[in-house]
Protein backbone atom coordinates (compact mmCIF):
# COMPACT_ATOMS: atom_id res chain seq x y z
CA UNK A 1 107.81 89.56 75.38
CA UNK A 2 106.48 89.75 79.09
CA UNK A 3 105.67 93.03 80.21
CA UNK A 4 104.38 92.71 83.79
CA UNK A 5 107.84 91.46 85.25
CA UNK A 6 107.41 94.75 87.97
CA UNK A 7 104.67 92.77 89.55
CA UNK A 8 106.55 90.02 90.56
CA UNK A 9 110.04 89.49 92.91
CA UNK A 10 110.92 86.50 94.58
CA UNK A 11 114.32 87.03 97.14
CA UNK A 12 114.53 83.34 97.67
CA UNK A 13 118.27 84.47 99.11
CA UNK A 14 116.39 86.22 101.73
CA UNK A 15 117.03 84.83 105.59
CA UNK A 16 113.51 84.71 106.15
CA UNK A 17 112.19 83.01 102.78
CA UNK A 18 109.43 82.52 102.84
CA UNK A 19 108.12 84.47 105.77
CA UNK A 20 104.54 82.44 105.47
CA UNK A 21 104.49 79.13 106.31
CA UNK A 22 103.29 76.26 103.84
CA UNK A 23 103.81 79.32 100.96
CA UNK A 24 104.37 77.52 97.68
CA UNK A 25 108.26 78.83 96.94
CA UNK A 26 107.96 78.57 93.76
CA UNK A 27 105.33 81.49 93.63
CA UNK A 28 105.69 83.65 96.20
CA UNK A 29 106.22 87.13 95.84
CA UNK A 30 108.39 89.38 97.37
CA UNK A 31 107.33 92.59 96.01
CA UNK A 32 105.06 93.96 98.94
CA UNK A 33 107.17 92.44 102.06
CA UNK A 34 105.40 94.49 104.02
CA UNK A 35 102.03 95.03 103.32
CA UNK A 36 100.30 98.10 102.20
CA UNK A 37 96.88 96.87 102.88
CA UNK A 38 98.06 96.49 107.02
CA UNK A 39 96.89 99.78 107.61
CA UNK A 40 92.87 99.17 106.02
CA UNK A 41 92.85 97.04 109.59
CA UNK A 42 89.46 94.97 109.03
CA UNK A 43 88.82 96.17 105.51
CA UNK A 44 92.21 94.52 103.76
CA UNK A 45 90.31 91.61 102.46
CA UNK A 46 92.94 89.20 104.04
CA UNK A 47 92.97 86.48 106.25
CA UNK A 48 94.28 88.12 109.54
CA UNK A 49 93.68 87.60 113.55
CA UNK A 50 93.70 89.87 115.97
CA UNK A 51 95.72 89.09 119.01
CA UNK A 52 94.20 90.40 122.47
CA UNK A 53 96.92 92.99 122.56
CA UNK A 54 95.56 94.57 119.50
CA UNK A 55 98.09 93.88 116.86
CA UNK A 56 97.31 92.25 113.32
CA UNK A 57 98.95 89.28 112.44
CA UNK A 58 98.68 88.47 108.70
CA UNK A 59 100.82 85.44 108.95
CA UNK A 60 97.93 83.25 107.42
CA UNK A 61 97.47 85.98 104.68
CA UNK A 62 99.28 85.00 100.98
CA UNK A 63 97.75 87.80 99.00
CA UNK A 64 100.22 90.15 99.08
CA UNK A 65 102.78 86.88 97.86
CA UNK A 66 100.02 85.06 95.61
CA UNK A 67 100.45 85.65 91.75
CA UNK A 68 97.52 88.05 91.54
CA UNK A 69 98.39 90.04 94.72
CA UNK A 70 100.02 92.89 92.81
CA UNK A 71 96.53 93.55 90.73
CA UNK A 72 94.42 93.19 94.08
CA UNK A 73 96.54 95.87 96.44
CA UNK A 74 96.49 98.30 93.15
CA UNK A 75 92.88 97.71 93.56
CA UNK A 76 92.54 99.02 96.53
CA UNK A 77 95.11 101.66 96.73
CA UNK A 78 92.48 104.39 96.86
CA UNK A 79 91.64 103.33 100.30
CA UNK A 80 95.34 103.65 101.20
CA UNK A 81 95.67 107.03 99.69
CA UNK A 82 92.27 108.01 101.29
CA UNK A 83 93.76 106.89 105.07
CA UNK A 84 97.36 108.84 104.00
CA UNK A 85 95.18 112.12 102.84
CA UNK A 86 95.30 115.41 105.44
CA UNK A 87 91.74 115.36 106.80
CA UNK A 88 90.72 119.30 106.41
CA UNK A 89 88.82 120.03 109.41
């Protein structure tokens, strides 16, 4: 019996399926659509530009859609939670 089926959704009815180009179809994951690790800017671990107006693209970036993408955000969910925390001052 599988037991890690939460890790993985594929909406291949989806307009924009895949959103990456050259993503292998087959594999991709839909489960983090947008992704969490956008706001760790330079520390996501991705493969990302900058464009000169400042905003991220993470078009070349499959992590969030790869097979082990799931595992590697949960990884670094502390760092999310750490950003989302109410700084005491």
């Amino acid at each position: 019996m599988e037991t890690e089926r939460y890790k993985f959704f594929s909406h291949n009815e989806c307009e924009f399926f895949p959103c990456h180009p050259g993503a292998d179809e087959t594999r991709f994951n839909c489960l983090f659509c947008y992704c969490p690790l956008y706001a760790l800017g330079e520390d996501c671990g991705g493969n990302f530009v900058y464009h000169d107006n400042g905003i991220k693209d993470c078009t070349n970036c499959l992590i969030p859609h790869s097979p082990g993408g799931f595992d590697y955000i949960m990884e670094r969910f502390g760092m999310i939670k750490d950003l989302a925390m109410k700084k005491s001052e």
